[in-house]
Protein backbone atom coordinates (compact mmCIF):
# COMPACT_ATOMS: atom_id res chain seq x y z
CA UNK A 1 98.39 132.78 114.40
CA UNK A 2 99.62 131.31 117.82
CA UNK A 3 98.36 130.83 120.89
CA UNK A 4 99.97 132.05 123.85
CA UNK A 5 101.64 128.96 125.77
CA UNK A 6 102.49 129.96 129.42
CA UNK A 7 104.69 127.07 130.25
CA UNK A 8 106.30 124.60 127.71
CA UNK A 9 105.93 120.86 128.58
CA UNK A 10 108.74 119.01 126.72
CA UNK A 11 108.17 115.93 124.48
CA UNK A 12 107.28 114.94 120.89
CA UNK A 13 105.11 116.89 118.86
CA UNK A 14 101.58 115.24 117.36
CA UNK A 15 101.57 115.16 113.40
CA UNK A 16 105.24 115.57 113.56
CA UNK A 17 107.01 112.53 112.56
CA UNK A 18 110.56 112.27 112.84
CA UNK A 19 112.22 109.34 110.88
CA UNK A 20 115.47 108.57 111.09
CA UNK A 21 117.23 108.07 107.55
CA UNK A 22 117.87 104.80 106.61
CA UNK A 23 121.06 104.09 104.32
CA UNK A 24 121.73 101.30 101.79
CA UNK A 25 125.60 100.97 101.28
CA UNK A 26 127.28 99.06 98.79
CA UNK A 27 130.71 99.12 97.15
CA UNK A 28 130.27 102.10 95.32
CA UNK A 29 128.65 104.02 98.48
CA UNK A 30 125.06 104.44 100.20
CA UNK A 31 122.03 106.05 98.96
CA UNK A 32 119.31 106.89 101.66
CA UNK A 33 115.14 107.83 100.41
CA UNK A 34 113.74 110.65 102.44
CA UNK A 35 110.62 110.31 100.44
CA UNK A 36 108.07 107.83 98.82
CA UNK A 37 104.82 108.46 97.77
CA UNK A 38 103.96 105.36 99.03
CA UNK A 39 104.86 106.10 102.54
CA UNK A 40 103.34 109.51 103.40
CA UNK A 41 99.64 110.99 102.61
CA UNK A 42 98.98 113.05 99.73
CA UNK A 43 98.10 115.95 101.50
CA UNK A 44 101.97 116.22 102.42
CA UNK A 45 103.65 115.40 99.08
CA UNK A 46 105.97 117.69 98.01
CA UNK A 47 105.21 120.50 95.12
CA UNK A 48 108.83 121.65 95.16
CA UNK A 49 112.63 121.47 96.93
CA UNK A 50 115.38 123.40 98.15
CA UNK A 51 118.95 123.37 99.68
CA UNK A 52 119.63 125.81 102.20
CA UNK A 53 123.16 126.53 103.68
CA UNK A 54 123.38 127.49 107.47
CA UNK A 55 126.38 128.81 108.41
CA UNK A 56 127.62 128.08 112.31
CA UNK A 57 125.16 129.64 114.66
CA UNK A 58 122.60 130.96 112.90
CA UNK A 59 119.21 130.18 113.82
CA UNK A 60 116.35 130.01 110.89
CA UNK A 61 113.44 130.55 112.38
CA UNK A 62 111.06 130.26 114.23
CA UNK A 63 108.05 130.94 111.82
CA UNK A 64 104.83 128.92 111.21
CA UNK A 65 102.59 128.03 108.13
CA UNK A 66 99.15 128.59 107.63
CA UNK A 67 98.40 126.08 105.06
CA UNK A 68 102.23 124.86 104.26
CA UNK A 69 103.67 121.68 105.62
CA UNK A 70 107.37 121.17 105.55
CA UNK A 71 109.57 117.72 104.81
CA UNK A 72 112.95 118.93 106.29
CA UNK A 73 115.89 116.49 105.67
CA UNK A 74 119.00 116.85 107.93
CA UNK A 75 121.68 115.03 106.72
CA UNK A 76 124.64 116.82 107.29
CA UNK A 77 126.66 119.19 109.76
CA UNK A 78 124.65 119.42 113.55
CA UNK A 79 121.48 121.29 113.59
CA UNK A 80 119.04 121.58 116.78
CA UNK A 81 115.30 121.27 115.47
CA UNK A 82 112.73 123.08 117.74
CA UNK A 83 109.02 122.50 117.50
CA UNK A 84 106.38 124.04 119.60
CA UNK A 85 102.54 123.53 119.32
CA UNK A 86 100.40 125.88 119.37
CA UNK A 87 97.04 123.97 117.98
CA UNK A 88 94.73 124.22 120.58
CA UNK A 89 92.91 121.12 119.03
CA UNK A 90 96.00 119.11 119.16
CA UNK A 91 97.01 115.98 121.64
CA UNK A 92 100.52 117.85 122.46
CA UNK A 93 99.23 121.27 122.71
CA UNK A 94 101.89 123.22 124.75
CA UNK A 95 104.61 120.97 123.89
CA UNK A 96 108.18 121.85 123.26
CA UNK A 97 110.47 119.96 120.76
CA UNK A 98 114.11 119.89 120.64
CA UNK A 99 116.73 117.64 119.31
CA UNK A 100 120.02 117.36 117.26
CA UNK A 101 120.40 115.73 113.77
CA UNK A 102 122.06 115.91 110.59
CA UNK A 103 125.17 114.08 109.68
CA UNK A 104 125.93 111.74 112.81
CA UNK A 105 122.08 111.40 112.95
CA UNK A 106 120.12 111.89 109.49
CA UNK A 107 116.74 112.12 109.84
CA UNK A 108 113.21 114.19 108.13
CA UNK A 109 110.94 115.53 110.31
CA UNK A 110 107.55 116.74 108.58
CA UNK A 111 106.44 119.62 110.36
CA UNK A 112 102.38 120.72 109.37
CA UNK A 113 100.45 123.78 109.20
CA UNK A 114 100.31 125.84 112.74
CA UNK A 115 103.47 123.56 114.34
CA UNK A 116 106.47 126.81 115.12
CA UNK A 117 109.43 125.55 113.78
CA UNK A 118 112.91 126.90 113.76
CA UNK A 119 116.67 125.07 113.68
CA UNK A 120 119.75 126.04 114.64
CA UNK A 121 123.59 125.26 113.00
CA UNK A 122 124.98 123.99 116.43
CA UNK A 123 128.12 122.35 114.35
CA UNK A 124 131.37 124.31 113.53
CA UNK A 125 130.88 124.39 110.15
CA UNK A 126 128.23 125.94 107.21
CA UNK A 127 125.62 123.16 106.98
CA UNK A 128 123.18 121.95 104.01
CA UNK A 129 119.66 120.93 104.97
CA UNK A 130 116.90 119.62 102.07
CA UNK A 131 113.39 121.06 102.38
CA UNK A 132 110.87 119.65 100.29
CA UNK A 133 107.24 121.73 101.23
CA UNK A 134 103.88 120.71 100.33
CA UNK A 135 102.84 124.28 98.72
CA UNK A 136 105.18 126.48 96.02
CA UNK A 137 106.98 129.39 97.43
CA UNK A 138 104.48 132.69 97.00
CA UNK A 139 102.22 130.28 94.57
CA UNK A 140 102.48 129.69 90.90
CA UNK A 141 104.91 132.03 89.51
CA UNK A 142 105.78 133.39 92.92
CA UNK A 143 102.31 135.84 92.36
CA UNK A 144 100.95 135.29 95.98
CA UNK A 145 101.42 136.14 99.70
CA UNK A 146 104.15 134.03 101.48
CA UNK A 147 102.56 131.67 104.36
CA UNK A 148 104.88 132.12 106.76
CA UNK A 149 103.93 133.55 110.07
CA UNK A 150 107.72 134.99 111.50
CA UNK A 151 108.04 134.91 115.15
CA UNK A 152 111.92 135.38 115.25
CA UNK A 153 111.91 139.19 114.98
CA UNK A 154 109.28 139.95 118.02
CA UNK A 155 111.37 140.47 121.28
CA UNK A 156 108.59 139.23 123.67
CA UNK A 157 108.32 136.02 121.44
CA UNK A 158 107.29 132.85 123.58
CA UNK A 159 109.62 130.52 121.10
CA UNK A 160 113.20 130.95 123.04
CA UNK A 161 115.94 128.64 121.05
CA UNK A 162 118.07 127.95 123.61
């Protein structure tokens, strides 16, 4: 559960890498990897994937994770990510993310356990993101609770998309 923030401080968000995609292009097109096992710890490796569409907008979010980390990949259309921290034990405690990515600027951002996250379709048009989590929707055979702590439906919520 969060922890009340009274004022946000702006900047990047500890444990929260954001890494721009990198594309190879050839004469048949470009490929880009958003993930390696080689390049991130096991903890954070993904147990399963999803698209999700965004039409213009509409705001998904912002919710937290108990035990979940997610590997979002924005690659196309224009989405705003916002990040706030709310672990007390972390170097950016009270820190407030935002920034712009997906097609004109593809880039994952893993976002761990206790981080409030939320994005935005900013663009003109429905938009595809990737999200590859670390733990299976409602467990094995969708049997247990959901580990999302939702934020967006309290109307005193301290996580304002702007």
């Amino acid at each position: 559960m969060s922890i009340l923030v009274p004022d946000w401080k702006e900047g990047e968000i500890s444990g929260c890498p954001i890494r721009p995609l990198r594309f190879f292009e050839d004469a048949r097109g470009s490929l880009a990897e958003f993930f390696r096992r080689d390049e991130w710890p096991e903890a954070v490796h993904p147990r399963m994937g999803y698209l999700s569409l965004t039409h213009p907008g509409v705001a998904r979010g912002p919710h937290e994770h108990a035990s979940q980390t997610d590997l979002f990949v924005f690659f196309n259309g224009v989405f705003r990510l916002y990040l706030w921290d709310t672990r007390p034990d972390s170097p950016s405690f009270g820190y407030r993310f935002r920034e712009e990515f997906g097609g004109a600027r593809p880039a994952t951002a893993l976002v761990p356990p206790g981080v409030v996250h939320a994005y935005r379709n900013t663009g003109q048009e429905d938009a595809w993101i990737v999200n590859c989590p670390n733990r299976l929707y409602a467990g094995k055979g969708k049997r247990e609770p959901v580990d999302e702590i939702r934020h967006e439906d309290q109307p005193d919520s301290q996580f304002v998309m702007d």
